[in-house]
Protein backbone atom coordinates (compact mmCIF):
# COMPACT_ATOMS: atom_id res chain seq x y z
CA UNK A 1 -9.89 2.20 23.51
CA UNK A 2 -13.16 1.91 22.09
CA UNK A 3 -15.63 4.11 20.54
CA UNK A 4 -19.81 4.18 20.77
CA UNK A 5 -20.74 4.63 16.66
CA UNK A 6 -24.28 5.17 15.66
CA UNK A 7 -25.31 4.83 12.28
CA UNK A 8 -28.39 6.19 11.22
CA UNK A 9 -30.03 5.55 7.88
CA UNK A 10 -32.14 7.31 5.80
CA UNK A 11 -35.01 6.54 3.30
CA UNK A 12 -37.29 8.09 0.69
CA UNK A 13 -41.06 7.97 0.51
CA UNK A 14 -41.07 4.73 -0.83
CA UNK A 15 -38.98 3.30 1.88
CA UNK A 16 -35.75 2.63 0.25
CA UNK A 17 -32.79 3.53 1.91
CA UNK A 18 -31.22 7.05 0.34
CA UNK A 19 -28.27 7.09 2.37
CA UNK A 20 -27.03 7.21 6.12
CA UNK A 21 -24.66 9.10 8.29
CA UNK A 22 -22.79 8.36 11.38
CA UNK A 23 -21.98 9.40 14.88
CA UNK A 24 -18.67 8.15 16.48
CA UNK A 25 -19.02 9.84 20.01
CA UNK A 26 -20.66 12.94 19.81
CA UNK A 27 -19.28 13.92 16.02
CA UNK A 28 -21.70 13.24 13.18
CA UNK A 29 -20.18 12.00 9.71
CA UNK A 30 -22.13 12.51 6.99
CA UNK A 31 -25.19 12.31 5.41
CA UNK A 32 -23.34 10.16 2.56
CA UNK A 33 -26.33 9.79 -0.39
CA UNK A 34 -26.83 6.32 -2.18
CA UNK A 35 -24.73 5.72 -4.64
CA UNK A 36 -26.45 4.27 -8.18
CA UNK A 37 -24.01 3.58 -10.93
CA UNK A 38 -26.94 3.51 -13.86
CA UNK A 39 -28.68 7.02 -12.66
CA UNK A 40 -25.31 8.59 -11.56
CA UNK A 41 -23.65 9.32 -14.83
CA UNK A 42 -19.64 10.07 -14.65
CA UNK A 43 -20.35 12.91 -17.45
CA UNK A 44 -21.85 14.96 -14.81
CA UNK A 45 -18.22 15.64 -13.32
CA UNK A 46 -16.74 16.35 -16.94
CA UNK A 47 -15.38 20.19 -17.22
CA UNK A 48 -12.53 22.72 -17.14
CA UNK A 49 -11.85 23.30 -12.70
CA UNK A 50 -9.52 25.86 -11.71
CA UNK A 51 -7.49 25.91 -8.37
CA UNK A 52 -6.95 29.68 -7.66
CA UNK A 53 -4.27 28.37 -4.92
CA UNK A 54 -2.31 26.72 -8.00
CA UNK A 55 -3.24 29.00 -10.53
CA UNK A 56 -3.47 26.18 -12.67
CA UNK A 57 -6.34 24.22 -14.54
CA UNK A 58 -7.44 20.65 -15.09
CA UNK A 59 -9.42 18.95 -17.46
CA UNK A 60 -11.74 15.92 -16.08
CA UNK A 61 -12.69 13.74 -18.66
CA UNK A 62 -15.45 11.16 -18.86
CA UNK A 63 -14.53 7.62 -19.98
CA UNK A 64 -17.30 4.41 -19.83
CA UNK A 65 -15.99 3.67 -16.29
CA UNK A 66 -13.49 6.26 -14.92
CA UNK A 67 -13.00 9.86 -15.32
CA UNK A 68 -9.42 11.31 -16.52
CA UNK A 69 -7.75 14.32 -14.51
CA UNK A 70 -5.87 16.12 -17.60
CA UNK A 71 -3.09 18.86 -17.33
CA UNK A 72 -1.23 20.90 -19.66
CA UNK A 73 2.81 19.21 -18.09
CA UNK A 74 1.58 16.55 -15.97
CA UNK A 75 0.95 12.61 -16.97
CA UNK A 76 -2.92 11.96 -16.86
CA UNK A 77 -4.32 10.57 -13.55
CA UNK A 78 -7.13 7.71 -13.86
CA UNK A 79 -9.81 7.98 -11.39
CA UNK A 80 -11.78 5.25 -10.79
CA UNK A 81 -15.22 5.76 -8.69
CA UNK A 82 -15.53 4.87 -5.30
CA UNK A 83 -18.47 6.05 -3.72
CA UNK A 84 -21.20 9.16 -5.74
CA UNK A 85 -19.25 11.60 -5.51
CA UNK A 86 -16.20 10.40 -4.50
CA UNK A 87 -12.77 8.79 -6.80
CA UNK A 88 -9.53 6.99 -6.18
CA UNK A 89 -6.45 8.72 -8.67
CA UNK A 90 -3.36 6.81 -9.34
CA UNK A 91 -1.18 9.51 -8.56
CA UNK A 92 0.61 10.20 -5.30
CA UNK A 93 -0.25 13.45 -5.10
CA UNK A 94 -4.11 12.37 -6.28
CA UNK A 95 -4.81 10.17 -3.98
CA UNK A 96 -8.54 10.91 -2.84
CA UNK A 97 -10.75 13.19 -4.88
CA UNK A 98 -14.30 14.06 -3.88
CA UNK A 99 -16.53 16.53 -6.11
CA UNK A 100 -19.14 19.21 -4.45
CA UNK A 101 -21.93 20.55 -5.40
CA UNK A 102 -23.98 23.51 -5.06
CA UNK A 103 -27.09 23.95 -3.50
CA UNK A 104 -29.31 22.89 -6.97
CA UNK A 105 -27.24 20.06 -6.99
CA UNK A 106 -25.02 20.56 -10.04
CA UNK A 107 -21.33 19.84 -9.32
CA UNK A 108 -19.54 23.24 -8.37
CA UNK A 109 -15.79 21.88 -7.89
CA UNK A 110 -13.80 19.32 -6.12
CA UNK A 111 -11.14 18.60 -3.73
CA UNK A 112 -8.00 16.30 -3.70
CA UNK A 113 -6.63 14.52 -1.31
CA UNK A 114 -3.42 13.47 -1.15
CA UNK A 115 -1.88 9.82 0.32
CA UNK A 116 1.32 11.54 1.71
CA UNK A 117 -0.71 13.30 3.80
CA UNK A 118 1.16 16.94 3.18
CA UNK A 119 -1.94 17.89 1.18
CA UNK A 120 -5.78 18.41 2.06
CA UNK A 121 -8.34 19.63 0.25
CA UNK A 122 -6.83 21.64 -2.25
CA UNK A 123 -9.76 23.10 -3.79
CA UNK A 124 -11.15 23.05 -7.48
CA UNK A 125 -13.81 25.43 -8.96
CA UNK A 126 -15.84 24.07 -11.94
CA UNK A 127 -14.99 26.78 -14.65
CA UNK A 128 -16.91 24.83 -17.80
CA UNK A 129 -18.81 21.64 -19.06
């Protein structure tokens, strides 16, 4: 089987490209925003989050190169950076975590992922810097 994918990519006013998305038949993917590790500090996704579905809270912590998912009874889960927004845990039930943000662009929450496939986008609100 094959699929017809499109990728279309997108630049500011000085040219350079910002970011792209992606059509694979007639679904678009995306936009995804350039990612730049020197602008794009990890402290931005430091706070308290909240999962109302959990009742529970977790602490994301900002290290030189990864973030650290904290809780209360669970071993910490490293997160290393994979695209801007999104991170790679080494937990199997932390697979895949990609922060939000609202509409001034200031991160609002996040969602994980996990590799098991038997949980999607359990959702995160930011609580606290």
């Amino acid at each position: 089987k094959s699929y017809k994918i499109l990728f279309t990519f997108n630049r500011d006013e000085t040219g350079k490209v910002s970011g792209f998305s992606y059509t694979i038949g007639e679904s678009e993917v995306g936009p995804y925003k350039r990612f730049d590790p020197e602008t794009d500090g990890l402290d931005l996704f430091a706070g308290i989050y909240y999962c109302p579905g959990l009742r529970t809270e977790y602490a994301v912590i900002a290290n030189e190169n990864s973030l650290t998912l904290e809780h209360l009874y669970n071993d910490p889960v490293n997160l290393q950076r994979v695209g801007a927004d999104s991170f790679r845990g080494n937990a199997w039930w932390c697979s895949e975590v990609e922060f939000q943000s609202d509409p001034a662009g200031s991160i609002s929450g996040f969602k994980i992922n996990c590799d098991q496939g038997n949980m999607t986008n359990l959702k995160f609100v930011k609580m606290e810097s």
